[in-house]
C-alpha atoms as a PDB file:
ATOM      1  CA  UNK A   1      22.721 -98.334 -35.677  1.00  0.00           C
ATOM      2  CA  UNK A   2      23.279 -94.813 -34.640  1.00  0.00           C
ATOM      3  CA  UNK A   3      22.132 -93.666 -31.096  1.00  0.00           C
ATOM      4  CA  UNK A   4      20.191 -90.029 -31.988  1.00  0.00           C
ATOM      5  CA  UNK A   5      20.695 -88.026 -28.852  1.00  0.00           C
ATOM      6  CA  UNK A   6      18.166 -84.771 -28.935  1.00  0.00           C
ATOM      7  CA  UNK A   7      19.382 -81.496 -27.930  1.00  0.00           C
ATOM      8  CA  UNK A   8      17.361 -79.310 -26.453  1.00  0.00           C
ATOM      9  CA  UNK A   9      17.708 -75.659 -26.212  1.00  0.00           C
ATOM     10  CA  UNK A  10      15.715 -73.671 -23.431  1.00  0.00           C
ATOM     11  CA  UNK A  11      14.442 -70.338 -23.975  1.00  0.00           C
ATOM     12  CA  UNK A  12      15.106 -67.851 -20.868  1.00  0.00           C
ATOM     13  CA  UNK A  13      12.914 -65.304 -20.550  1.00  0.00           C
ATOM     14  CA  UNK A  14      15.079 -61.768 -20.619  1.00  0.00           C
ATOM     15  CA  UNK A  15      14.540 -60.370 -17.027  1.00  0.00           C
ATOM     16  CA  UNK A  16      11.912 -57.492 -17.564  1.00  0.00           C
ATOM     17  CA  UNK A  17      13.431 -54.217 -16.495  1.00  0.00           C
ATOM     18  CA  UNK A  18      12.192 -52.478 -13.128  1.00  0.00           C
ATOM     19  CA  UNK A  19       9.506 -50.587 -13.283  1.00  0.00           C
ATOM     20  CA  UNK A  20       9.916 -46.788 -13.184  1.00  0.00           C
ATOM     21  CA  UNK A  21       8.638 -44.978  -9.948  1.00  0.00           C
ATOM     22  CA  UNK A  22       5.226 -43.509  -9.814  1.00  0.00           C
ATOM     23  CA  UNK A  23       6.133 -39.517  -9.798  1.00  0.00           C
ATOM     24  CA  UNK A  24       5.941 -37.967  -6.601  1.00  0.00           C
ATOM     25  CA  UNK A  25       2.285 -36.473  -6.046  1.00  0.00           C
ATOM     26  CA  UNK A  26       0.844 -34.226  -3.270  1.00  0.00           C
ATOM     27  CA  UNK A  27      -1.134 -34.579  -1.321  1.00  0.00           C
ATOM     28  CA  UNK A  28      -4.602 -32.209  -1.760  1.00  0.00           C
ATOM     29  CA  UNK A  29      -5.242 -29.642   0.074  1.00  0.00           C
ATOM     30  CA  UNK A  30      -6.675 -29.887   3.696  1.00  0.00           C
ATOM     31  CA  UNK A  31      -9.873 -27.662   4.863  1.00  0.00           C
ATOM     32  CA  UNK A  32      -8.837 -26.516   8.270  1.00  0.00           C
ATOM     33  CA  UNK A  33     -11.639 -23.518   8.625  1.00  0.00           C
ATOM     34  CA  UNK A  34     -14.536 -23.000   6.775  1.00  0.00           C
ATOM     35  CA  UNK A  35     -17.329 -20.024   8.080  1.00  0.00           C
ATOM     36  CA  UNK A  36     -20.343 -19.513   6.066  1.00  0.00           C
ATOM     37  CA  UNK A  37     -22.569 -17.727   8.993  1.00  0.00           C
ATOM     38  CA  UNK A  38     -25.737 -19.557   7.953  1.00  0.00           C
ATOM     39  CA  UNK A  39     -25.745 -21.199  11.094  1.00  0.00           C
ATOM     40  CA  UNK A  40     -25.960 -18.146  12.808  1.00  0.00           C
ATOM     41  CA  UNK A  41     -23.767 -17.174  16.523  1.00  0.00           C
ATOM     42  CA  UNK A  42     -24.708 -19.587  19.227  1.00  0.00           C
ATOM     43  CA  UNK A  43     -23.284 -17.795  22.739  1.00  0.00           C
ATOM     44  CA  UNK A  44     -21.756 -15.682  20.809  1.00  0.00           C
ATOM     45  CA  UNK A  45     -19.904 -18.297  18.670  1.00  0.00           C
ATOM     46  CA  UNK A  46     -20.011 -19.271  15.271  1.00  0.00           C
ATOM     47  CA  UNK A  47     -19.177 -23.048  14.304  1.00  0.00           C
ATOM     48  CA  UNK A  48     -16.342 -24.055  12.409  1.00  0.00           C
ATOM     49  CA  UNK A  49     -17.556 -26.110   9.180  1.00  0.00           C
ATOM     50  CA  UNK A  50     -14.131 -27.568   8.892  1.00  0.00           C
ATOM     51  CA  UNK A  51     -14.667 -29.883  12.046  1.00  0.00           C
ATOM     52  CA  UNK A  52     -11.436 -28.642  13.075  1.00  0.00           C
ATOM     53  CA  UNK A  53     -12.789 -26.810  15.867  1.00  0.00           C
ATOM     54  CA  UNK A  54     -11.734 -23.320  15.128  1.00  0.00           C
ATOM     55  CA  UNK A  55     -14.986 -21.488  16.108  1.00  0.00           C
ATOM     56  CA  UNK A  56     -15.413 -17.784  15.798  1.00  0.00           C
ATOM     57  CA  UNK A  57     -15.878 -15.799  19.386  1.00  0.00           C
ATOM     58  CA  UNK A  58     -17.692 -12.072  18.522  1.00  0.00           C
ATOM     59  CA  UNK A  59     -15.658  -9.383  20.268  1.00  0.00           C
ATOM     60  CA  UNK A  60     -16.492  -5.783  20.525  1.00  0.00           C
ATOM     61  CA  UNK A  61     -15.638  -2.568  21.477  1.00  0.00           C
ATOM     62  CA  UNK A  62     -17.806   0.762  22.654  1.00  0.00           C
ATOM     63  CA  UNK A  63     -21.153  -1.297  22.030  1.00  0.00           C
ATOM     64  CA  UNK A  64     -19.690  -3.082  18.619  1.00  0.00           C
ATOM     65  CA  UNK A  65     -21.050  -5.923  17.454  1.00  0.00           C
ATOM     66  CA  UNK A  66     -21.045  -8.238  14.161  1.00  0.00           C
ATOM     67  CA  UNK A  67     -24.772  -9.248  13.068  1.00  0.00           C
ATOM     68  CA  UNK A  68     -25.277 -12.333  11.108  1.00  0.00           C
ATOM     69  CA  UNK A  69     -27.894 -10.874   8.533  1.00  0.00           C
ATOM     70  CA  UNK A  70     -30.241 -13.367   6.627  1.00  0.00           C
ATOM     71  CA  UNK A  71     -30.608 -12.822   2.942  1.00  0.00           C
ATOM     72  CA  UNK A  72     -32.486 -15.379   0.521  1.00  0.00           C
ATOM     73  CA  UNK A  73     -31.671 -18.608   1.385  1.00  0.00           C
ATOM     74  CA  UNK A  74     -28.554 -17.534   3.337  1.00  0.00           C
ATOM     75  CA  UNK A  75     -27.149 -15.569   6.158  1.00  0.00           C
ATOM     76  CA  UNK A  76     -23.700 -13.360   6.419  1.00  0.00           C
ATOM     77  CA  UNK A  77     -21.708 -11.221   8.945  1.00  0.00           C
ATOM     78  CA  UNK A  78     -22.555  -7.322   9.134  1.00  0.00           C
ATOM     79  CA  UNK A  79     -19.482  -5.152  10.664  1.00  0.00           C
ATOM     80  CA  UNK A  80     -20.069  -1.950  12.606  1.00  0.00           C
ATOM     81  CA  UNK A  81     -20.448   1.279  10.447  1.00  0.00           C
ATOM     82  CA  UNK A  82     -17.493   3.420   9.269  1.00  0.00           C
ATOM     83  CA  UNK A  83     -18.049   6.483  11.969  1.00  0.00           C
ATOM     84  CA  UNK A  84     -17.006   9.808  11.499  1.00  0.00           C
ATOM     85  CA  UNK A  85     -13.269  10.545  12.911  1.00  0.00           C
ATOM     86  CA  UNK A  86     -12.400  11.636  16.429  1.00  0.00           C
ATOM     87  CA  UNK A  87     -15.641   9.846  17.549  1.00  0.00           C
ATOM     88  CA  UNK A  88     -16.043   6.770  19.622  1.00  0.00           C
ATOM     89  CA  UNK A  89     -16.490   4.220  16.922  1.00  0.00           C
ATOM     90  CA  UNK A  90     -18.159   0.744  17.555  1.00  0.00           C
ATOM     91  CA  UNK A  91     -15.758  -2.242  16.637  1.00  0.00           C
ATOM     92  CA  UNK A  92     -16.143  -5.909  16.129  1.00  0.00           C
ATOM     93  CA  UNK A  93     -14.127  -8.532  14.960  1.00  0.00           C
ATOM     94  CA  UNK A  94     -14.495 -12.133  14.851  1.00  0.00           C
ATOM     95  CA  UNK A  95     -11.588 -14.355  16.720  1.00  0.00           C
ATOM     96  CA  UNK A  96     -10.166 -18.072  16.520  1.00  0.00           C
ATOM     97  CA  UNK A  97      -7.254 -19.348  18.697  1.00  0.00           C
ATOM     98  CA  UNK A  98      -3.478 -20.130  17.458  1.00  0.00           C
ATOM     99  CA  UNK A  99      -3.832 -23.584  15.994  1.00  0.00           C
ATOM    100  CA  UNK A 100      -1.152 -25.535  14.234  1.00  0.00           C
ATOM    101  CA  UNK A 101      -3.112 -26.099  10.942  1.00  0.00           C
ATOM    102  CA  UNK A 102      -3.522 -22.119  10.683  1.00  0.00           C
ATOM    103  CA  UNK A 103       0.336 -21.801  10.929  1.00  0.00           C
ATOM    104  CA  UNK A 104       1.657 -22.882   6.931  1.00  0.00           C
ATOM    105  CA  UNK A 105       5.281 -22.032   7.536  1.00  0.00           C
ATOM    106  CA  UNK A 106       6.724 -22.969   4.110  1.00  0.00           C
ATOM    107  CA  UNK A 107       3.649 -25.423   3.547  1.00  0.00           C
ATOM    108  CA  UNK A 108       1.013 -24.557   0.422  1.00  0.00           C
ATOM    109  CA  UNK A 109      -2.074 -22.259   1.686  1.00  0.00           C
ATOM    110  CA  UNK A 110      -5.027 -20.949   0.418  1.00  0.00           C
ATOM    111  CA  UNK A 111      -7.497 -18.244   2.519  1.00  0.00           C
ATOM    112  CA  UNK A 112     -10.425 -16.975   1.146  1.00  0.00           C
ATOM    113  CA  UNK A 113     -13.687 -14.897   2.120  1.00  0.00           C
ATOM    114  CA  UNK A 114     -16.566 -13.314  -0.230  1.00  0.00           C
ATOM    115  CA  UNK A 115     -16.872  -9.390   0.910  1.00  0.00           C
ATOM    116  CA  UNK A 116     -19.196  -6.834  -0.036  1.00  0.00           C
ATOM    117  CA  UNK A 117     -18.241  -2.930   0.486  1.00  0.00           C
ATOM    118  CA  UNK A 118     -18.809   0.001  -1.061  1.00  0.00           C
ATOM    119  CA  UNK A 119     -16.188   2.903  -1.388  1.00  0.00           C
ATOM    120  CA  UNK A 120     -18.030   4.907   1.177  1.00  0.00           C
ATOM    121  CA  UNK A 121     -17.425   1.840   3.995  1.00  0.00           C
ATOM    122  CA  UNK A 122     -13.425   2.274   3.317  1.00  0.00           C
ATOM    123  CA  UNK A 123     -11.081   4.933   5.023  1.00  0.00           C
ATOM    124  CA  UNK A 124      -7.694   3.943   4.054  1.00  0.00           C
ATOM    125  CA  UNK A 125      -6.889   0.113   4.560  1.00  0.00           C
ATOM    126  CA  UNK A 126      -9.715  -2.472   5.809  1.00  0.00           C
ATOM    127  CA  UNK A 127      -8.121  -6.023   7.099  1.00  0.00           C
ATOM    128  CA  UNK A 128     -10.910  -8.592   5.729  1.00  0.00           C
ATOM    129  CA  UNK A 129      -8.913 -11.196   7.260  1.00  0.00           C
ATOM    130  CA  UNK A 130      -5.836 -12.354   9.200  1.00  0.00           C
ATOM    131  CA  UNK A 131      -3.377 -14.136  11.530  1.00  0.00           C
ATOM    132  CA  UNK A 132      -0.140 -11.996  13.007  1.00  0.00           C
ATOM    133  CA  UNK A 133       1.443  -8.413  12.394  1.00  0.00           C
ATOM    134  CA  UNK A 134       3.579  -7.396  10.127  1.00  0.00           C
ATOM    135  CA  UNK A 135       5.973  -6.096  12.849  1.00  0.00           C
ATOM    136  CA  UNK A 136       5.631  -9.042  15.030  1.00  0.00           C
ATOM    137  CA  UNK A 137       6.952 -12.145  14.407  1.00  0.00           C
ATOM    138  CA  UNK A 138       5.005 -13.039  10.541  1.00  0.00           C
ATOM    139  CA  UNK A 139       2.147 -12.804   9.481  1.00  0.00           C
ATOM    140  CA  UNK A 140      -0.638 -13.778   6.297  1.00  0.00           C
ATOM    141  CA  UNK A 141      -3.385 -11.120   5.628  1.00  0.00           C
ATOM    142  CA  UNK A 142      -6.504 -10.349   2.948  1.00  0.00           C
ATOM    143  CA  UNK A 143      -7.047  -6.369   3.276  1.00  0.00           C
ATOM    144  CA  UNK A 144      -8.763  -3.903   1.190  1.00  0.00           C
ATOM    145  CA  UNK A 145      -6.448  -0.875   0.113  1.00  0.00           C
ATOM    146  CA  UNK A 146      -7.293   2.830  -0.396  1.00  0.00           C
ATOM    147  CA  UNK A 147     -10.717   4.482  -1.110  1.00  0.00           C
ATOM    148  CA  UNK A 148     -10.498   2.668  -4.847  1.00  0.00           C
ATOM    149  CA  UNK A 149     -10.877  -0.981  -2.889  1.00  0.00           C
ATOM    150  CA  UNK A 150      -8.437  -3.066  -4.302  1.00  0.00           C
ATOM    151  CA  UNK A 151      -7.924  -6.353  -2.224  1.00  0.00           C
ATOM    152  CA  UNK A 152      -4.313  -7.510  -1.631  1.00  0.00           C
ATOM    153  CA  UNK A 153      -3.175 -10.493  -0.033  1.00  0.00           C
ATOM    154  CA  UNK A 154       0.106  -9.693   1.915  1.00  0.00           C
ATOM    155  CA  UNK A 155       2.280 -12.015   4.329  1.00  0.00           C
ATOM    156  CA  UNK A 156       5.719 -11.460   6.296  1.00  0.00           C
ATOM    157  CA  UNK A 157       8.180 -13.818   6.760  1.00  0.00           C
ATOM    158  CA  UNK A 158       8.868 -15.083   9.856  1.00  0.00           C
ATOM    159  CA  UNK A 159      12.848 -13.991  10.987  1.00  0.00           C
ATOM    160  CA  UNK A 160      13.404 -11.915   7.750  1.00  0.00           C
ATOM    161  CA  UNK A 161      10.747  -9.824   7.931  1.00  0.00           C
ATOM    162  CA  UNK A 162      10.459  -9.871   4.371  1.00  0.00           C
ATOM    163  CA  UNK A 163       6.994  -8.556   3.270  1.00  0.00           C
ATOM    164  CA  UNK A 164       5.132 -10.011  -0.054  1.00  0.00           C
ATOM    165  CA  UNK A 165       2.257  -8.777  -1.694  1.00  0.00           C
ATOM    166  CA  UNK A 166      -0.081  -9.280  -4.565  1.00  0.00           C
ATOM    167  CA  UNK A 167      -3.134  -6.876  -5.677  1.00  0.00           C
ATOM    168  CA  UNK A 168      -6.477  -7.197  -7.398  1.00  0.00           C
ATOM    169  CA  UNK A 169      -6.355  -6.359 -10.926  1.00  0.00           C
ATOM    170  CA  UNK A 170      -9.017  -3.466 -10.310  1.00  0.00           C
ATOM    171  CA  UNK A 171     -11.224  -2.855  -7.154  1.00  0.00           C
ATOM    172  CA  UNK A 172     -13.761  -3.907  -5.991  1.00  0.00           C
ATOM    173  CA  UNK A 173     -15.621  -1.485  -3.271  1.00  0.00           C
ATOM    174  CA  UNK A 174     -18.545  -1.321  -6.096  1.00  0.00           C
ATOM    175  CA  UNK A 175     -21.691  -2.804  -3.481  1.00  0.00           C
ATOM    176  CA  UNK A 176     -21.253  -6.071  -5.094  1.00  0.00           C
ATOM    177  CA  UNK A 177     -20.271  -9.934  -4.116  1.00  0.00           C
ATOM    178  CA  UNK A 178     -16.914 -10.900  -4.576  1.00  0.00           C
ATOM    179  CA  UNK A 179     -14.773 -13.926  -4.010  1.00  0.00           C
ATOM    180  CA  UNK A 180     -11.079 -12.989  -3.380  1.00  0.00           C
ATOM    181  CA  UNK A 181      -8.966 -15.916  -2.999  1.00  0.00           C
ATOM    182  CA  UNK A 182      -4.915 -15.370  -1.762  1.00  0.00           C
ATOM    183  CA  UNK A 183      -2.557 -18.514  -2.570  1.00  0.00           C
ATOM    184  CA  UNK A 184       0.744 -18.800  -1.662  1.00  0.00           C
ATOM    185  CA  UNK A 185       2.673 -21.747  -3.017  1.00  0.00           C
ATOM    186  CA  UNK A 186       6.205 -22.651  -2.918  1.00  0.00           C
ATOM    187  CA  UNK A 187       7.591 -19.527  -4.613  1.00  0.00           C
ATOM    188  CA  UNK A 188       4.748 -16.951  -4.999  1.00  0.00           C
ATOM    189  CA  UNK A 189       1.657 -15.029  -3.539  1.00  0.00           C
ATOM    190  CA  UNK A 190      -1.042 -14.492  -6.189  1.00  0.00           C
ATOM    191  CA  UNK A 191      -4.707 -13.514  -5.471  1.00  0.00           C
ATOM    192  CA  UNK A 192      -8.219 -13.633  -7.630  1.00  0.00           C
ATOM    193  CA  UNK A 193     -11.035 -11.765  -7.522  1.00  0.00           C
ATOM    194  CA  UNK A 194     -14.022 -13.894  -8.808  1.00  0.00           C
ATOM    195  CA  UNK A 195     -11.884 -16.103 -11.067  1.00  0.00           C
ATOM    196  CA  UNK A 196      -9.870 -13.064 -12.424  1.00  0.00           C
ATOM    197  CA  UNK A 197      -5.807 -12.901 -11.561  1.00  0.00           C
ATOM    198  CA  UNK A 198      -4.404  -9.728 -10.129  1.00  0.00           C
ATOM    199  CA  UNK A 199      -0.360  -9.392  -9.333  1.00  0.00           C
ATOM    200  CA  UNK A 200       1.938 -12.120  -8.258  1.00  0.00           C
ATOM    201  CA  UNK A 201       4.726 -11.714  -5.809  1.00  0.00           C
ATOM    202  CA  UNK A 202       7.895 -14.605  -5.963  1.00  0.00           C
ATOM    203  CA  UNK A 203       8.934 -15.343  -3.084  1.00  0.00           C
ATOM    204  CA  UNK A 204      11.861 -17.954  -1.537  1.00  0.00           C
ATOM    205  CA  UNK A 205      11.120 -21.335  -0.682  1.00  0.00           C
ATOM    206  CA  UNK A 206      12.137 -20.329   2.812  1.00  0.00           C
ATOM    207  CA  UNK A 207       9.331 -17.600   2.923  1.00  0.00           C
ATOM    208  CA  UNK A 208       7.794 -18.805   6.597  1.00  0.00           C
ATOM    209  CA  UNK A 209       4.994 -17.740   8.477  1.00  0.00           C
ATOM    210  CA  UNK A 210       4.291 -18.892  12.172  1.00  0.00           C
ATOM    211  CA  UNK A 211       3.085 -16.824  14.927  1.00  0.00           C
ATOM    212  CA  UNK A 212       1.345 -17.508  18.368  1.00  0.00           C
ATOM    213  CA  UNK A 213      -1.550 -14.720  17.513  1.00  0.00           C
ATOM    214  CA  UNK A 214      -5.203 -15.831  16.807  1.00  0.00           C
ATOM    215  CA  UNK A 215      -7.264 -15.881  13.659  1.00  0.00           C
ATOM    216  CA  UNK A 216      -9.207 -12.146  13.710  1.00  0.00           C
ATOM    217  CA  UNK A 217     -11.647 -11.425  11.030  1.00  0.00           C
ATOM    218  CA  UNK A 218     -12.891  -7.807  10.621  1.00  0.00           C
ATOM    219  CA  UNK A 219      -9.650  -6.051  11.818  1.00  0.00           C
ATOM    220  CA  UNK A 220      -6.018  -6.336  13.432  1.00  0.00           C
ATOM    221  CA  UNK A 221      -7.286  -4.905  16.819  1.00  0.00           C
ATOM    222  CA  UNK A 222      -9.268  -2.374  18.593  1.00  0.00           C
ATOM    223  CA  UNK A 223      -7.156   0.198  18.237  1.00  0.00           C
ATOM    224  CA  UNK A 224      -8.405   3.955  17.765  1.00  0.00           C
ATOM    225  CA  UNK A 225      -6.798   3.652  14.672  1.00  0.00           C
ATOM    226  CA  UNK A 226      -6.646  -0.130  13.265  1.00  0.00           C
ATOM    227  CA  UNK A 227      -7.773  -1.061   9.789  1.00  0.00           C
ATOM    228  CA  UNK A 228     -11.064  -2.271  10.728  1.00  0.00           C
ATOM    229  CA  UNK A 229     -13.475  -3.737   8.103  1.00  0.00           C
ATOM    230  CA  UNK A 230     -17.065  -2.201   7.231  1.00  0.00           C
ATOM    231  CA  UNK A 231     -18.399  -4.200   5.012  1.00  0.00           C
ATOM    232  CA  UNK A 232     -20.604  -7.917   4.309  1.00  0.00           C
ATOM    233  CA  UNK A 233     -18.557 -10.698   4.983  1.00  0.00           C
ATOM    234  CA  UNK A 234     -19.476 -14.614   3.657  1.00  0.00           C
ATOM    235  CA  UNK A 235     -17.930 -17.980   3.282  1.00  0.00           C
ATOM    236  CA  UNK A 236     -14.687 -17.236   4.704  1.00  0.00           C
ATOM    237  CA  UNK A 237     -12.158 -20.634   4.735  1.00  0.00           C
ATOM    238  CA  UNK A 238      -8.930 -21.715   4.680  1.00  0.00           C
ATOM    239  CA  UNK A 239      -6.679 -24.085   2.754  1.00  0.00           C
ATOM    240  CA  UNK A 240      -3.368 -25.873   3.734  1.00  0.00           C
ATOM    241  CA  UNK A 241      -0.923 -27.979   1.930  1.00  0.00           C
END
């Protein structure tokens, strides 16, 4: 009598291979201002929607002002008449401190503001928008160019002084609303005008901007000759990362 003796043959499961790593994403981007003057100027202030804190202080000079003007269902920011030249002009700009989260360096960032300005509110350049000057330390900027309008989105880089621009593909001081919208990402500046691309500017990856300088809306300063802004001003905000 034979003894049988059973052989048997376990299966190993083949190791599975690792899985692949999830592809870098980043983050979205981060509200850090947001202005939409509906809530009017309290003290002379005007909340930050972002809850970041940046409010808006109203400064003037020789008896300027900015009015928050109600319209429909909404309210906006009215700058001081262009004046004729030589004469003691009223000015007004709107100001927020140096923060961090308004400084992008190399970092993503988006500022915006609706504007409304006719060709007869312009005398050369009008800054909508900005933090810095171009000849000190950097800068970022929305102006208006010229008595045809155009809105460009300029910035300097901090150490170089290496200046980018990009321009609206046609202009816009017609007496209408319209959204202008300046991104800079890793290697360019591009701007829009209600959904509609104008120029793009590549820049380096190194392109910085960080200053100590507040936010000022309306104009660089009150200089007798700065590029002050004349025009409607709404939902102003600003992006970063």
């Amino acid at each position: 009598m034979f003894n049988l003796t059973a052989l048997v043959l376990l299966t190993v499961p083949a190791l599975a291979a690792p899985a692949a790593a999830a592809p870098a994403v980043d983050p979205p981007p981060t509200l850090v201002a947001r202005y939409n003057f509906d809530g009017g100027a309290t003290a002379g202030k005007i909340s930050d929607l972002s809850g970041k804190g940046s409010s808006l202080t109203v400064r003037g000079a020789d008896n300027g002002t900015v009015a928050i003007t109600t319209e429909g269902a909404g309210r906006y920011a009215s700058f001081p008449a262009l004046c004729a030249t030589g004469a003691p002009c009223a000015r007004a700009i709107l100001e927020a401190p140096n923060a961090a989260d308004l400084n992008p360096g190399t970092r993503n960032f988006r500022w915006a503001a609706t504007v409304r300005v006719t060709a007869a509110q312009l005398r050369g350049k009008a800054n909508v928008m900005q933090k810095g000057l171009a000849g000190a330390e950097s800068s970022w900027k929305l102006q208006l160019t010229g008595k045809t309008g155009r809105a460009q989105c300029a910035m300097t880089a901090k150490g170089t002084g290496q200046i980018a621009t990009a321009t609206s593909a046609r202009p816009i001081a017609d007496g209408a609303w319209h959204k202008i919208v300046c991104e800079r990402t890793a290697t360019s500046l591009s701007i829009s005008v209600d959904g509609v691309a104008g120029s793009r500017a590549t820049i380096p990856a190194t392109f910085a901007v960080d200053n100590t300088m507040p936010l000022r809306i309306g104009g660089p300063n009150f200089g007798a000759s700065s590029d002050m802004y004349h025009g409607q001003l709404d939902d102003v905000y600003i992006q970063l990362g």
